[in-house]
Protein backbone atom coordinates (compact mmCIF):
# COMPACT_ATOMS: atom_id res chain seq x y z
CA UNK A 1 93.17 -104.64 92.65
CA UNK A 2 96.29 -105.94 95.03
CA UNK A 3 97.25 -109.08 95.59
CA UNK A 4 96.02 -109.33 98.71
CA UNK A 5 92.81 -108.26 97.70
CA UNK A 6 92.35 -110.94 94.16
CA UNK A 7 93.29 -113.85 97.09
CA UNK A 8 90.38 -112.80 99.55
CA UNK A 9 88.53 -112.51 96.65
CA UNK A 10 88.89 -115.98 95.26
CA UNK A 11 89.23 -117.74 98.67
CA UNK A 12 85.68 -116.17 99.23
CA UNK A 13 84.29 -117.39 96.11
CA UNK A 14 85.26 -120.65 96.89
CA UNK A 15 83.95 -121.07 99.67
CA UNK A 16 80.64 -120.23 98.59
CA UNK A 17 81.11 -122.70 95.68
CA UNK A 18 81.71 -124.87 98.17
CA UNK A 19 78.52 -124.25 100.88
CA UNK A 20 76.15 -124.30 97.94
CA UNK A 21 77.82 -127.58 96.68
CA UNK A 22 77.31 -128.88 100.69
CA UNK A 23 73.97 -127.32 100.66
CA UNK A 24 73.14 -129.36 97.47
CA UNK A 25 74.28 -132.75 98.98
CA UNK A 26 71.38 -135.51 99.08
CA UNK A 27 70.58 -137.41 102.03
CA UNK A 28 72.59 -140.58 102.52
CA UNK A 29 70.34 -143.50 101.97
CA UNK A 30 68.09 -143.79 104.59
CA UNK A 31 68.30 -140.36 105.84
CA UNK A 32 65.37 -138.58 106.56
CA UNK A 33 65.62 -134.70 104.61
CA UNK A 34 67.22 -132.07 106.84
CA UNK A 35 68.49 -135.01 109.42
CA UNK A 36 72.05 -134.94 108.98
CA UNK A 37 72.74 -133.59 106.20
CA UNK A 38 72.35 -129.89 104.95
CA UNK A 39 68.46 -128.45 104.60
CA UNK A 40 67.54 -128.97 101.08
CA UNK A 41 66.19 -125.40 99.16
CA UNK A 42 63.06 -124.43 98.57
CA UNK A 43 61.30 -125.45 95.40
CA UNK A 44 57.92 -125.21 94.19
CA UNK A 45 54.79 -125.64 96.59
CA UNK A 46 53.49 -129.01 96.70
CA UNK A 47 50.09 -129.12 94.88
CA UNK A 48 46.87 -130.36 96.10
CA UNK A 49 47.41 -133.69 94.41
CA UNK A 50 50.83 -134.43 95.82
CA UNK A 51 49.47 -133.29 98.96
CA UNK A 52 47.03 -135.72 98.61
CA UNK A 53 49.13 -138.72 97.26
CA UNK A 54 51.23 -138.08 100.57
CA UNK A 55 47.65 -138.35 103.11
CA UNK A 56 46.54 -141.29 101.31
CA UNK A 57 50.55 -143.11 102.21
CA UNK A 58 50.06 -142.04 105.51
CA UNK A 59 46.62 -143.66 105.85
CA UNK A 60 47.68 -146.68 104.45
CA UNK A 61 51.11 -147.17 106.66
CA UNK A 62 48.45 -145.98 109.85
CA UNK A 63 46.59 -148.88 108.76
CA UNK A 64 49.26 -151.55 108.25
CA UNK A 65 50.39 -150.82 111.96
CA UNK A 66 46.74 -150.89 113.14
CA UNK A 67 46.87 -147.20 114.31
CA UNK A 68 43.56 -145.66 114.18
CA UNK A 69 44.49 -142.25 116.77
CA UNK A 70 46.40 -140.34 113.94
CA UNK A 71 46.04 -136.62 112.44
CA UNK A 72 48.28 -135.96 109.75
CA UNK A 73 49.05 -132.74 108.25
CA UNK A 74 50.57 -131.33 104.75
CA UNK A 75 52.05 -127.87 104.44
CA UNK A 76 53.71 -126.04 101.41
CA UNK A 77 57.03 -124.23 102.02
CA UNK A 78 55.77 -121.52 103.59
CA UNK A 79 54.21 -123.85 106.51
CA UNK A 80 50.62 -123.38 104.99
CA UNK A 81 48.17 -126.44 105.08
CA UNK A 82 47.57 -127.97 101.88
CA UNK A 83 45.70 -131.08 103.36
CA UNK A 84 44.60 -132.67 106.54
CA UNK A 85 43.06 -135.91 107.83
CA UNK A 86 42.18 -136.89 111.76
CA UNK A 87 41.58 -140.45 112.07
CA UNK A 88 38.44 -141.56 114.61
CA UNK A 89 40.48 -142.08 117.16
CA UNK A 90 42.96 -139.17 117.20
CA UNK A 91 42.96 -136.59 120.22
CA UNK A 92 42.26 -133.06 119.90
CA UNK A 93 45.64 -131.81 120.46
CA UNK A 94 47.27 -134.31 117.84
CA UNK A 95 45.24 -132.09 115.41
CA UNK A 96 47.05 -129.23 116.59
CA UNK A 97 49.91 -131.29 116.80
CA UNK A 98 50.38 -132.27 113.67
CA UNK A 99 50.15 -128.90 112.03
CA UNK A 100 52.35 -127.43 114.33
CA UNK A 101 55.12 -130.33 113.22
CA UNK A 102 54.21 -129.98 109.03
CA UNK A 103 54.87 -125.88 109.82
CA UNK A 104 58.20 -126.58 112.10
CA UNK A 105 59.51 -128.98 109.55
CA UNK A 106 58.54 -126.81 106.23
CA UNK A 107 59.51 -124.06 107.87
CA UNK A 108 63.06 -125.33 108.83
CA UNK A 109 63.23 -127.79 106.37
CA UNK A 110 65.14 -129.82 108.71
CA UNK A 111 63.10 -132.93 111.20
CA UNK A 112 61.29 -131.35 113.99
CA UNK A 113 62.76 -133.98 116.66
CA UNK A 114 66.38 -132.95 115.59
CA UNK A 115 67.14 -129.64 115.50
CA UNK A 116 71.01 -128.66 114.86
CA UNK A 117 72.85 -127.36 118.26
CA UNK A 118 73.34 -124.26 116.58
CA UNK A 119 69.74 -123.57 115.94
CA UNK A 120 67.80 -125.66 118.76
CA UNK A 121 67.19 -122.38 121.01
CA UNK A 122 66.13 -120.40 117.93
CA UNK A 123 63.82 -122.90 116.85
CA UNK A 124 62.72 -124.48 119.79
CA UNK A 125 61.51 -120.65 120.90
CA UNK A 126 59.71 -120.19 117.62
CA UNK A 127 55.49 -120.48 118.50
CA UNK A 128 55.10 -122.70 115.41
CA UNK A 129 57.97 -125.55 115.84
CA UNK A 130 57.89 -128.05 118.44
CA UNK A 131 60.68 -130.55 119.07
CA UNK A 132 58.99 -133.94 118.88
CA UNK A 133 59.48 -136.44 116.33
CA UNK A 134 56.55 -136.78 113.26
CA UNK A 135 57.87 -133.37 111.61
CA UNK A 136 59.55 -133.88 108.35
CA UNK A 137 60.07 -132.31 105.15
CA UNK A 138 58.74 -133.15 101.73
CA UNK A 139 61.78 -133.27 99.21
CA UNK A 140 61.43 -133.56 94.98
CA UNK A 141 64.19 -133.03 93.10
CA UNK A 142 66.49 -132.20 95.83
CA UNK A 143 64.45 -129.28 96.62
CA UNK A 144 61.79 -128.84 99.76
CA UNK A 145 57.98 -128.44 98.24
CA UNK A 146 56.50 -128.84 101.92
CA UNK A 147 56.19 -131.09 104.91
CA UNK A 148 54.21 -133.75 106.21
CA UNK A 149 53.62 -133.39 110.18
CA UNK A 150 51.93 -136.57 111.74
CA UNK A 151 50.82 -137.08 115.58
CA UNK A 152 49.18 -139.85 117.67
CA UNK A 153 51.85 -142.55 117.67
CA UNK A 154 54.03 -144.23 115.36
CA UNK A 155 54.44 -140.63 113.89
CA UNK A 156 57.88 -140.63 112.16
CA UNK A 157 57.25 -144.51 110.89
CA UNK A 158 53.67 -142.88 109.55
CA UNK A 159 55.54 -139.28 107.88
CA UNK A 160 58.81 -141.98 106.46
CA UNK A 161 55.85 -143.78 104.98
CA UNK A 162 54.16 -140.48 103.71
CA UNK A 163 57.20 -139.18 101.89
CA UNK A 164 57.59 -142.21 99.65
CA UNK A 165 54.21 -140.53 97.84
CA UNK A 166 56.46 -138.67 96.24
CA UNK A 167 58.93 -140.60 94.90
């Protein structure tokens, strides 16, 4: 192997090392996952009792603001629903709504209201990701296990709530 070669070589190496080390980077504290800072990697599916511990904080911070028009989804990584509720009060299309945000968000594992620039007309073309806030991953151990998608009001205050579940 030449010279010229071993350098490419190692300079190419490296700066894989370094992507996965970026890749690996937590959120600064009190970043949302996927806001700023590089989409964490897939883990495990959430289970049916995460999925549930996550509903039952997003009920609860619904209630403490006195919202009562809510849906709230939960997805596993590959944007499937795990667990649902629709408050009383909640529309039909926050239903659909909410999914659509849990799939965008699990699917991306980045927020739904913040795409990148150099994937907002990818994603924002995609049938199952819509750009409005209430879409956000579900992180453990640095690695995304789902995402909770909430619609009706106070959505990303309800899904910042929600992901505290899990800590």
């Amino acid at each position: 192997m030449t010279d010229h070669w071993r350098g490419w070589l190692l300079g190419t190496l490296l700066a894989a090392v370094a992507i996965g080390a970026q890749a690996q980077q937590a959120p600064a504290a009190g970043e949302l996952p996927g806001e700023k800072s590089a989409a964490p990697p897939y883990g495990m599916p959430i289970s049916l009792a995460q999925a549930e511990k996550v509903i039952a904080a997003a009920r609860a911070e619904a209630a403490r603001l006195g919202s009562s028009v809510n849906a709230v989804a939960v997805v596993d990584t590959h944007g499937e629903l795990v667990a649902f509720i629709r408050m009383d009060d909640s529309t039909a299309h926050s239903v659909q709504y909410a999914i659509i945000k849990a799939r965008g968000a699990a699917r991306s594992r980045r927020l739904t209201a913040t795409p990148p620039p150099e994937m907002a007309v990818a994603l924002t073309s995609m049938p199952d990701f819509v750009a409005m806030p209430g879409g956000v991953p579900l992180v453990l151990n640095g690695r995304t296990i789902g995402a909770v998608g909430v619609s009706g009001g106070e959505d990303l205050a309800i899904a910042r709530a929600a992901l505290k579940a899990l800590d």
